[in-house]
N, C-alpha and C. Protein backbone atom coordinates (compact mmCIF):
# COMPACT_ATOMS: atom_id res chain seq x y z
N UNK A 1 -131.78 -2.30 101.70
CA UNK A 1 -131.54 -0.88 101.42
C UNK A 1 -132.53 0.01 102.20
N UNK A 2 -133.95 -0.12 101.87
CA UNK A 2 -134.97 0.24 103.29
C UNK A 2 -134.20 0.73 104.25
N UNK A 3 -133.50 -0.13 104.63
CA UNK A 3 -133.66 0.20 106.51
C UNK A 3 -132.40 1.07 106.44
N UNK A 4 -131.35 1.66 105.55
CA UNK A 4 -131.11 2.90 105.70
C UNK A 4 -131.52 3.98 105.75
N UNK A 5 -133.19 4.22 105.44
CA UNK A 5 -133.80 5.06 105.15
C UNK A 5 -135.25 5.22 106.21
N UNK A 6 -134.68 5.35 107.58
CA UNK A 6 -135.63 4.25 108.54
C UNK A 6 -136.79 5.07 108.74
N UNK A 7 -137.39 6.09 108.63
CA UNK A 7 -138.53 6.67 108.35
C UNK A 7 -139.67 6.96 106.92
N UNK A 8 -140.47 6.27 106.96
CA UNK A 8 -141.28 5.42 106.01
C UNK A 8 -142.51 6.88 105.80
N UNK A 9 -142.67 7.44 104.80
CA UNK A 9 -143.59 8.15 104.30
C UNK A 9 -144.50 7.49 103.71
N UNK A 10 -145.68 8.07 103.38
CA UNK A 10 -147.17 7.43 102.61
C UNK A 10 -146.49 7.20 101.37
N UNK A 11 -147.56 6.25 100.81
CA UNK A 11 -147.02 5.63 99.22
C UNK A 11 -147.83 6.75 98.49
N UNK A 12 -147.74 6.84 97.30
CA UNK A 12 -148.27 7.25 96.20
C UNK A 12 -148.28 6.60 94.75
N UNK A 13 -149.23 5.91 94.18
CA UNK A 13 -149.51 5.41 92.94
C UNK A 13 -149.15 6.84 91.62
N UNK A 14 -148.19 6.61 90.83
CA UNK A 14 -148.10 7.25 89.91
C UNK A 14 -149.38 7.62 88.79
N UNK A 15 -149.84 8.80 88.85
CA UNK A 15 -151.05 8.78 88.06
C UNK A 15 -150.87 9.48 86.70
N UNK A 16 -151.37 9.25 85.61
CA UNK A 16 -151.23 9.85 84.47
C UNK A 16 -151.17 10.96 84.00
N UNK A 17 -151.74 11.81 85.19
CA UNK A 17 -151.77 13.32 85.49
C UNK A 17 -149.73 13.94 85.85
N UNK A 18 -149.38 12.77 86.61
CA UNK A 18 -148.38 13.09 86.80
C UNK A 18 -147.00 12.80 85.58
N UNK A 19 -147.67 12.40 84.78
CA UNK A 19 -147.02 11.71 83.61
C UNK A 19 -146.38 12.84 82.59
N UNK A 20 -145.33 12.67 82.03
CA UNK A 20 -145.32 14.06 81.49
C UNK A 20 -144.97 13.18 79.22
N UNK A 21 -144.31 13.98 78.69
CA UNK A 21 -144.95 13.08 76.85
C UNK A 21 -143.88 12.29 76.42
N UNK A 22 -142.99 12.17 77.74
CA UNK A 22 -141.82 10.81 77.19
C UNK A 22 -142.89 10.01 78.06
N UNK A 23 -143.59 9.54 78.83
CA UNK A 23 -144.41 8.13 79.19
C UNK A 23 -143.88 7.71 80.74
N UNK A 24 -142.95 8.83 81.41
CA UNK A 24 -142.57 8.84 82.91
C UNK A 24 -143.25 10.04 83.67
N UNK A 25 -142.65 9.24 84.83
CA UNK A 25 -143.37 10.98 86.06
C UNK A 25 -142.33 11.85 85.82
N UNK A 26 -143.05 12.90 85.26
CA UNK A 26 -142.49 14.49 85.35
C UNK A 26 -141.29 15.14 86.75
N UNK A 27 -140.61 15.63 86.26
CA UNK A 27 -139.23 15.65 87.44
C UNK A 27 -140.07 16.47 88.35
N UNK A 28 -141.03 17.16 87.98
CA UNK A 28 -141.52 17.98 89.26
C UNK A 28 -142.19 17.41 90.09
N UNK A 29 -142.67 16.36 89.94
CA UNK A 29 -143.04 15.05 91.22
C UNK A 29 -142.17 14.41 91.85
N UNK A 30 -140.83 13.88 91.69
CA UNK A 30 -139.88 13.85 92.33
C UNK A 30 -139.59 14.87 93.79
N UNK A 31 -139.70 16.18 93.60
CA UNK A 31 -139.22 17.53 94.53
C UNK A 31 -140.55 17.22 95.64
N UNK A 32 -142.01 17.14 95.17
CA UNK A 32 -143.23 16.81 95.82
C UNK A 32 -143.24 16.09 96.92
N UNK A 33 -143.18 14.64 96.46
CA UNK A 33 -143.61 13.48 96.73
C UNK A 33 -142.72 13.97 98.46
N UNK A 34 -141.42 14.18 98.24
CA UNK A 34 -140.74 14.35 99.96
C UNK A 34 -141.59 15.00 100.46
N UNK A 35 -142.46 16.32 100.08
CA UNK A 35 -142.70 17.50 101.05
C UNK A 35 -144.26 16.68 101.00
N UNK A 36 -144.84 16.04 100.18
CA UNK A 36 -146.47 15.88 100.10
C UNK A 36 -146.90 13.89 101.08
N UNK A 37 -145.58 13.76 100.82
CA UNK A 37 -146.36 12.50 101.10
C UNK A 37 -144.69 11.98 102.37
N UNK A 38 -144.54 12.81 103.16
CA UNK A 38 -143.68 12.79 104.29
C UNK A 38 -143.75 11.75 105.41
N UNK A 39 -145.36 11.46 105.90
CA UNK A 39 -145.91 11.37 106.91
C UNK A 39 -144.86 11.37 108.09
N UNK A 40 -145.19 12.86 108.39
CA UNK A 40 -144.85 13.32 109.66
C UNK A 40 -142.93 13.59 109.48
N UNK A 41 -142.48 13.71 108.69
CA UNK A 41 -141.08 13.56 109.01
C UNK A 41 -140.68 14.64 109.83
N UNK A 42 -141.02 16.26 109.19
CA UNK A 42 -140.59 17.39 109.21
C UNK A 42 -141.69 17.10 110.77
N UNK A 43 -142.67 17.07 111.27
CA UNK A 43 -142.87 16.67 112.53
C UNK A 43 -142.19 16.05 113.71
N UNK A 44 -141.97 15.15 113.04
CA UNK A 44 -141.02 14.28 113.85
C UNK A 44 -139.76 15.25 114.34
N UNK A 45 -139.19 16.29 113.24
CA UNK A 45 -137.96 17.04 114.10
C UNK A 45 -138.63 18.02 114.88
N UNK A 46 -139.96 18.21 114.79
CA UNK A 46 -140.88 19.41 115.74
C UNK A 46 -140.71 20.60 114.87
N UNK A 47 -141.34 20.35 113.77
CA UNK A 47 -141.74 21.41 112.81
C UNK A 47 -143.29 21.52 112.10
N UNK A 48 -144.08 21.77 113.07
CA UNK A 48 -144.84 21.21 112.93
C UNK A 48 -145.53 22.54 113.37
N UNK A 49 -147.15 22.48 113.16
CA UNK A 49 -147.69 23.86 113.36
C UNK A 49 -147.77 24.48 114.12
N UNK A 50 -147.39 24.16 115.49
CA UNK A 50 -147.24 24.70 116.95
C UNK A 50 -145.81 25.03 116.89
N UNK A 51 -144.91 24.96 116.13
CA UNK A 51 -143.48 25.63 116.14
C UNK A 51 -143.91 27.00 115.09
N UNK A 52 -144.51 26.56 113.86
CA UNK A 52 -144.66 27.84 113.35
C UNK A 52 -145.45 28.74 113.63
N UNK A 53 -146.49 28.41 114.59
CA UNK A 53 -147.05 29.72 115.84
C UNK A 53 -146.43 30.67 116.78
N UNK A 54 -144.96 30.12 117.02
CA UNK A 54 -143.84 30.52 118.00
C UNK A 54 -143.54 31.43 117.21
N UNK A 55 -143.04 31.24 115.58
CA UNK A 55 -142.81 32.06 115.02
C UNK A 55 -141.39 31.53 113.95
N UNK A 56 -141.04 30.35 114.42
CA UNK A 56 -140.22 29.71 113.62
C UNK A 56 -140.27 28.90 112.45
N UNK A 57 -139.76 28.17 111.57
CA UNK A 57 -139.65 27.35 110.68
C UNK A 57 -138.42 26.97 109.99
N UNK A 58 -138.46 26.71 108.72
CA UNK A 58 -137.19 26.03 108.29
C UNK A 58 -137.67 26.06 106.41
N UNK A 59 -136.47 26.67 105.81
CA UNK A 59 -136.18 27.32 104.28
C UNK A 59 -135.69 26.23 103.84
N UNK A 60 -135.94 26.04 102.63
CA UNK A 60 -134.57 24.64 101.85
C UNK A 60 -133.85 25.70 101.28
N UNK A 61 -132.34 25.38 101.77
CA UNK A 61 -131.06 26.77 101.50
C UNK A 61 -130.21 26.14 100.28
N UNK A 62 -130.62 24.40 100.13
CA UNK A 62 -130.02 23.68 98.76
C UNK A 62 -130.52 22.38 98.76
N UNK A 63 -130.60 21.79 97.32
CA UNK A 63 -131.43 21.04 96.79
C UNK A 63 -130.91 20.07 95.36
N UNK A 64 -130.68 18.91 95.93
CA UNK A 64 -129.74 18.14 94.86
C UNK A 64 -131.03 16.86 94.62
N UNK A 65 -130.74 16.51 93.39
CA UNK A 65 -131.91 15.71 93.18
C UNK A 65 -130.98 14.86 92.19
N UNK A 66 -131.31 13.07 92.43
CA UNK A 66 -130.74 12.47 91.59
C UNK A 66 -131.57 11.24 90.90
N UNK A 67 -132.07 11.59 89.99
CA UNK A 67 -132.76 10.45 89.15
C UNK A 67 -132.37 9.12 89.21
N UNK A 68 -132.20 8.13 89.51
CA UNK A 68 -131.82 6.45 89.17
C UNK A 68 -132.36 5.70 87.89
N UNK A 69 -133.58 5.72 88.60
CA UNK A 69 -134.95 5.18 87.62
C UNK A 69 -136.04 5.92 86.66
N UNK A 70 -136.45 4.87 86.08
CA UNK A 70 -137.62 6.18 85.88
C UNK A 70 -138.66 5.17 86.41
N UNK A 71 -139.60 6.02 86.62
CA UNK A 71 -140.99 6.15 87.46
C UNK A 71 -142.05 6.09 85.89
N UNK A 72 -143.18 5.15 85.88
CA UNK A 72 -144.22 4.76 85.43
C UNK A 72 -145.59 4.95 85.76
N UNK A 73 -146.37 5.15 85.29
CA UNK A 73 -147.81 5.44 85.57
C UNK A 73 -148.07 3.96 86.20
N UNK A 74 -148.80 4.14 87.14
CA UNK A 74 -149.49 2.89 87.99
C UNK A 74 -148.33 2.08 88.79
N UNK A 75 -146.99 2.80 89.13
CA UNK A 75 -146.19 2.19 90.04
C UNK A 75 -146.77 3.29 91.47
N UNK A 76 -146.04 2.21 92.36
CA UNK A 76 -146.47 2.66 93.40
C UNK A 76 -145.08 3.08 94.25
N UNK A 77 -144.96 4.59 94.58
CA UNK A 77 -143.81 4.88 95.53
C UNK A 77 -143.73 5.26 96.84
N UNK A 78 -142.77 5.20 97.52
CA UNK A 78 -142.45 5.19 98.76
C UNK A 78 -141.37 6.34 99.10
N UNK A 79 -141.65 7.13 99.50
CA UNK A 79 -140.71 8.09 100.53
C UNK A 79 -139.90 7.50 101.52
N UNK A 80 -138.61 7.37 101.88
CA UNK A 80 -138.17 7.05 103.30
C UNK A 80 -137.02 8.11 103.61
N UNK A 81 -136.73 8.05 105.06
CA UNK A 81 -136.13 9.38 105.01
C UNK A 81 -134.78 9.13 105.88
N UNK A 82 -133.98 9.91 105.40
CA UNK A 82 -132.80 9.57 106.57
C UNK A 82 -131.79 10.96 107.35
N UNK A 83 -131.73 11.41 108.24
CA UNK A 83 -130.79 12.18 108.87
C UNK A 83 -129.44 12.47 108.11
N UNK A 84 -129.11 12.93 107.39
CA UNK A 84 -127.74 13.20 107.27
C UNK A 84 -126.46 14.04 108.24
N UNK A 85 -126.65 14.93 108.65
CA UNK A 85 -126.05 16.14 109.23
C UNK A 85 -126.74 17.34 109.61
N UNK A 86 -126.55 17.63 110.60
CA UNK A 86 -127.34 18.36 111.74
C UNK A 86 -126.24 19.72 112.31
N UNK A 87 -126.34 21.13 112.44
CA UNK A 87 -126.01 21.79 113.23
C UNK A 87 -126.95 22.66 114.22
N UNK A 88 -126.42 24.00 115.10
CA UNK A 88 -127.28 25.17 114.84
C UNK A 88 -128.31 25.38 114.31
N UNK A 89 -127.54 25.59 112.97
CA UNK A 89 -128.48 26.59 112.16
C UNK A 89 -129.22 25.61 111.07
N UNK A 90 -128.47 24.57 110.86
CA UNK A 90 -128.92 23.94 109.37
C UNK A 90 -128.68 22.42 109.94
N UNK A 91 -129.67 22.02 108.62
CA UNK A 91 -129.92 20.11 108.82
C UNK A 91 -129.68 20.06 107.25
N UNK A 92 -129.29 18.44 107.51
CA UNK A 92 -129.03 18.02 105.71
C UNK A 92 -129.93 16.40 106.18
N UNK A 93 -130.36 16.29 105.55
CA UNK A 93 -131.40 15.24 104.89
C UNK A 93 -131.67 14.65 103.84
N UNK A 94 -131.62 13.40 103.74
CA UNK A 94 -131.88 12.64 102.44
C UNK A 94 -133.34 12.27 102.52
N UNK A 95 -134.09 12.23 101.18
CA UNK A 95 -135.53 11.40 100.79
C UNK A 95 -134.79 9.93 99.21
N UNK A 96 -134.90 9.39 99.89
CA UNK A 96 -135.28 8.15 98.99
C UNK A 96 -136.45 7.83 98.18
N UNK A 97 -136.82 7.94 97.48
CA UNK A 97 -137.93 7.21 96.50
C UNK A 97 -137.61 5.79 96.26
N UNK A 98 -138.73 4.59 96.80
CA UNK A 98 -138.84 3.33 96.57
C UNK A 98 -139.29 3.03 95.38
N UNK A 99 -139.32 1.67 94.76
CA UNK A 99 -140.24 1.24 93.83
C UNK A 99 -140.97 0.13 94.61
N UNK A 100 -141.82 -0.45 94.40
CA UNK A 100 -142.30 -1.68 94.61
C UNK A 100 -141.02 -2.75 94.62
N UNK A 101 -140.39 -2.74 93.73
CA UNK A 101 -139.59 -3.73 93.54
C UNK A 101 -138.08 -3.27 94.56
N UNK A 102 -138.45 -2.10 95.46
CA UNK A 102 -137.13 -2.31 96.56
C UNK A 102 -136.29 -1.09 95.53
N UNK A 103 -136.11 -1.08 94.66
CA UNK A 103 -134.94 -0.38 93.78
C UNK A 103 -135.20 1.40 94.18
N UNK A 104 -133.98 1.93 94.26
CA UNK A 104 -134.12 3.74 94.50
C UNK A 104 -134.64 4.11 93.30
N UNK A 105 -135.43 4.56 92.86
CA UNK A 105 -135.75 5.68 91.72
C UNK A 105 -135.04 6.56 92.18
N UNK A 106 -134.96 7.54 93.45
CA UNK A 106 -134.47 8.75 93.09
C UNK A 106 -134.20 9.34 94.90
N UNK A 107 -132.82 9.97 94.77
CA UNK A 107 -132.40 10.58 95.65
C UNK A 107 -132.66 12.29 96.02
N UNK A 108 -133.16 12.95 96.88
CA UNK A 108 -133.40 13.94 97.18
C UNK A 108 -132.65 14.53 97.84
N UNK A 109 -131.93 15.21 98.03
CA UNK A 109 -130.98 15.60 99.66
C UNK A 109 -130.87 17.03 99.46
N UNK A 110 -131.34 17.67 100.63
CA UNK A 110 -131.88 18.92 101.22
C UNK A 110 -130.98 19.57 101.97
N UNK A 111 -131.09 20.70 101.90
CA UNK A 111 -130.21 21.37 103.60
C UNK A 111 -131.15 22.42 103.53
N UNK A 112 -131.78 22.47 105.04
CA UNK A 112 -132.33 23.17 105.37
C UNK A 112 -132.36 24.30 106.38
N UNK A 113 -132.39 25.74 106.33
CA UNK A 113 -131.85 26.66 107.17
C UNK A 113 -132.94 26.46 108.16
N UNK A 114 -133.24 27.09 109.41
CA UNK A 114 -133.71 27.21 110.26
C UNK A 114 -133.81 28.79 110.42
N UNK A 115 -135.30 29.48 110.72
CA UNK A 115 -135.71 30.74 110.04
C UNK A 115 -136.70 31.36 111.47
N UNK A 116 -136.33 32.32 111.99
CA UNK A 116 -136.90 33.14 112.57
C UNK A 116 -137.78 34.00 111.45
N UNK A 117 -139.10 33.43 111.79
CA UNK A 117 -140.37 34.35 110.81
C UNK A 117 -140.69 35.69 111.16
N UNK A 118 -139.67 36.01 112.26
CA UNK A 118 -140.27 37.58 112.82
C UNK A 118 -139.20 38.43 111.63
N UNK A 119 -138.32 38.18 111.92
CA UNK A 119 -137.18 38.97 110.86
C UNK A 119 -136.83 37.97 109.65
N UNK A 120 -137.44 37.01 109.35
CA UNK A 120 -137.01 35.98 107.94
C UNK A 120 -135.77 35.57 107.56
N UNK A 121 -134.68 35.60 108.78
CA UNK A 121 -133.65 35.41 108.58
C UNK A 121 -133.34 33.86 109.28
N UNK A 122 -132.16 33.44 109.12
CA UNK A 122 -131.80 32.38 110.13
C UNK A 122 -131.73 32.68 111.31
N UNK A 123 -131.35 31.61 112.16
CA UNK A 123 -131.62 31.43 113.37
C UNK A 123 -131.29 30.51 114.16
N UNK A 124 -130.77 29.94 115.31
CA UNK A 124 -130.23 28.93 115.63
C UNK A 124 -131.49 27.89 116.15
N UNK A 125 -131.36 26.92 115.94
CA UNK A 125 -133.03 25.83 116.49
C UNK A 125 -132.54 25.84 117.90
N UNK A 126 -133.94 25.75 118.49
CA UNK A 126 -133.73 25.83 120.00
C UNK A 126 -133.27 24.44 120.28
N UNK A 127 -132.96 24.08 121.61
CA UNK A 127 -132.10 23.38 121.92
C UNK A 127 -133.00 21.58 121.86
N UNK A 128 -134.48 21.78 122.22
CA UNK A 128 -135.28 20.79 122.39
C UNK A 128 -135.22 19.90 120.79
N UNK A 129 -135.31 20.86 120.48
CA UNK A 129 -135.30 20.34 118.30
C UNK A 129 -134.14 19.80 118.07
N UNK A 130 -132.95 20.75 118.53
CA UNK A 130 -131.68 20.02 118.01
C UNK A 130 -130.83 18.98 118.49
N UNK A 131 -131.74 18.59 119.87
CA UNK A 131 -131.25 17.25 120.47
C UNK A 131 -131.99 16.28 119.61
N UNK A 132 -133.33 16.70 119.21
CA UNK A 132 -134.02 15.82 118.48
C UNK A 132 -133.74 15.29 117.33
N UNK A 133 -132.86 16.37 116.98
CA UNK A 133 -132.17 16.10 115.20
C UNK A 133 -131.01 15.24 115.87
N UNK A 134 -129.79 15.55 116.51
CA UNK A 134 -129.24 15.34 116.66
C UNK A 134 -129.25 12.96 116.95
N UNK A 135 -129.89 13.02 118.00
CA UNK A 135 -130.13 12.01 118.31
C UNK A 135 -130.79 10.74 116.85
N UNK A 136 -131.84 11.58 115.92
CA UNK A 136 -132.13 10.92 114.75
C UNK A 136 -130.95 10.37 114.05
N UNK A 137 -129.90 11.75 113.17
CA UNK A 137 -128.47 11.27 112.89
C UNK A 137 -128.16 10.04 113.43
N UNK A 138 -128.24 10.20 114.79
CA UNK A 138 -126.98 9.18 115.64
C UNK A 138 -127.87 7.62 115.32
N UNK A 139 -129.26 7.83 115.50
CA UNK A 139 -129.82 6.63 115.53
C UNK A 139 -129.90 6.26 113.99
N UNK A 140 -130.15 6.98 112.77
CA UNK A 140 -129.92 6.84 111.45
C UNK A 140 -128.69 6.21 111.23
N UNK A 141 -127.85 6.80 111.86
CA UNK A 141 -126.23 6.44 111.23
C UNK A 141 -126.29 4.83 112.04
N UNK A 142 -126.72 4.41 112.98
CA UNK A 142 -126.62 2.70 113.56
C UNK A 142 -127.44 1.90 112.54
N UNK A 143 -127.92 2.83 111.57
CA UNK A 143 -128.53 1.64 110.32
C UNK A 143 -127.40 1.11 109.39
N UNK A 144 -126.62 1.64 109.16
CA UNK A 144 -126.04 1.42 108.31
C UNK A 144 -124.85 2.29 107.64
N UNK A 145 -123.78 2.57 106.89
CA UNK A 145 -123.41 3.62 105.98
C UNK A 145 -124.09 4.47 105.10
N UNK A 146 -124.29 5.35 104.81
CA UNK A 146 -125.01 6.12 103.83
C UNK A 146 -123.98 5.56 102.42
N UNK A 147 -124.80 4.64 101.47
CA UNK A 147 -123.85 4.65 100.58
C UNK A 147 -123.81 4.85 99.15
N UNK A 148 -124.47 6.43 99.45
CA UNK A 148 -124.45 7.26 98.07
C UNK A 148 -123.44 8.39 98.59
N UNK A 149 -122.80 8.91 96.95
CA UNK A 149 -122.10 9.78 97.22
C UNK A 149 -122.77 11.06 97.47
N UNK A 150 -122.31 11.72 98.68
CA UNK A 150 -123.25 13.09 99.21
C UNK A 150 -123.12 14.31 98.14
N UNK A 151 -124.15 14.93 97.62
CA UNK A 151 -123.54 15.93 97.35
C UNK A 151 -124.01 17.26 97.35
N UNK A 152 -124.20 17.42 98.92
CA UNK A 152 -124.12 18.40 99.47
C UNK A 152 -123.99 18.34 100.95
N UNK A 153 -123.06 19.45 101.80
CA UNK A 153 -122.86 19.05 102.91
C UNK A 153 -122.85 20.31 103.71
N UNK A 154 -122.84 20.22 104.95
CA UNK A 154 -123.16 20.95 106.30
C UNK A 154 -121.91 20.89 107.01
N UNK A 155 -121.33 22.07 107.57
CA UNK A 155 -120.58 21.49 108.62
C UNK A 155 -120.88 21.57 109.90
């Protein structure tokens, strides 16, 4: 299942802090863990701090989150990430949450606008980025089928 998800983020040990008074991690660590413990994803498409000096960036325009598992104090998780759909203006993206034991805890899937910071509006990604997205998809999709049901989409 991994290797549908072929970009590997830092782990994170569930800490008690993150624990909320049923004895699991709190849903608001779920939304985190993609944006905090990424390594490098949102880089990897060239979003990175020398794009937001240009003056660009990228909004989450929608946000579906799907629990599997629950998550325990002193497990250890894994981010991995996968390309979904790419245009212009917008990208759709999945985050996976691992367990140790291989199993999804939890599905994340994003669509993200692409944002001219001079006027805060959208914007089309320049062309260098969106070959870059583009090409991820294509090389994501030779892993395998995506085989959760999507639910949210880009055209």
């Amino acid at each position: 299942m991994k290797e549908l998800f072929p970009i590997e983020g830092a782990s994170v040990v569930v800490s008690d802090d993150m624990c909320d008074m049923n004895g699991h991690m709190n849903v608001r660590h779920y939304q985190t863990i993609p944006m905090d413990y990424d390594n490098n994803f949102y880089h990897r498409l060239g979003f990175g701090e020398d794009y937001i000096a240009k003056g660009f960036s990228s909004f989450t325009a929608e946000q579906n989150i799907r629990y599997l598992k629950e998550c325990f104090k002193g497990e250890k998780l894994t981010p991995r990430f996968r390309m979904l759909n790419v245009n212009k203006k917008l990208y759709h993206s999945v985050c996976a949450i691992f367990k140790e034991s291989n199993e999804v805890a939890a599905l994340i899937e994003t669509v993200e606008i692409h944002i001219d910071m001079s006027v805060r509006k959208s914007a089309e990604i320049s062309d260098e980025i969106f070959e870059t997205m583009v090409k991820m998809r294509s090389e994501h999709k030779s892993h395998g089928a995506y085989p959760f049901e999507q639910k949210l989409r880009i055209k």
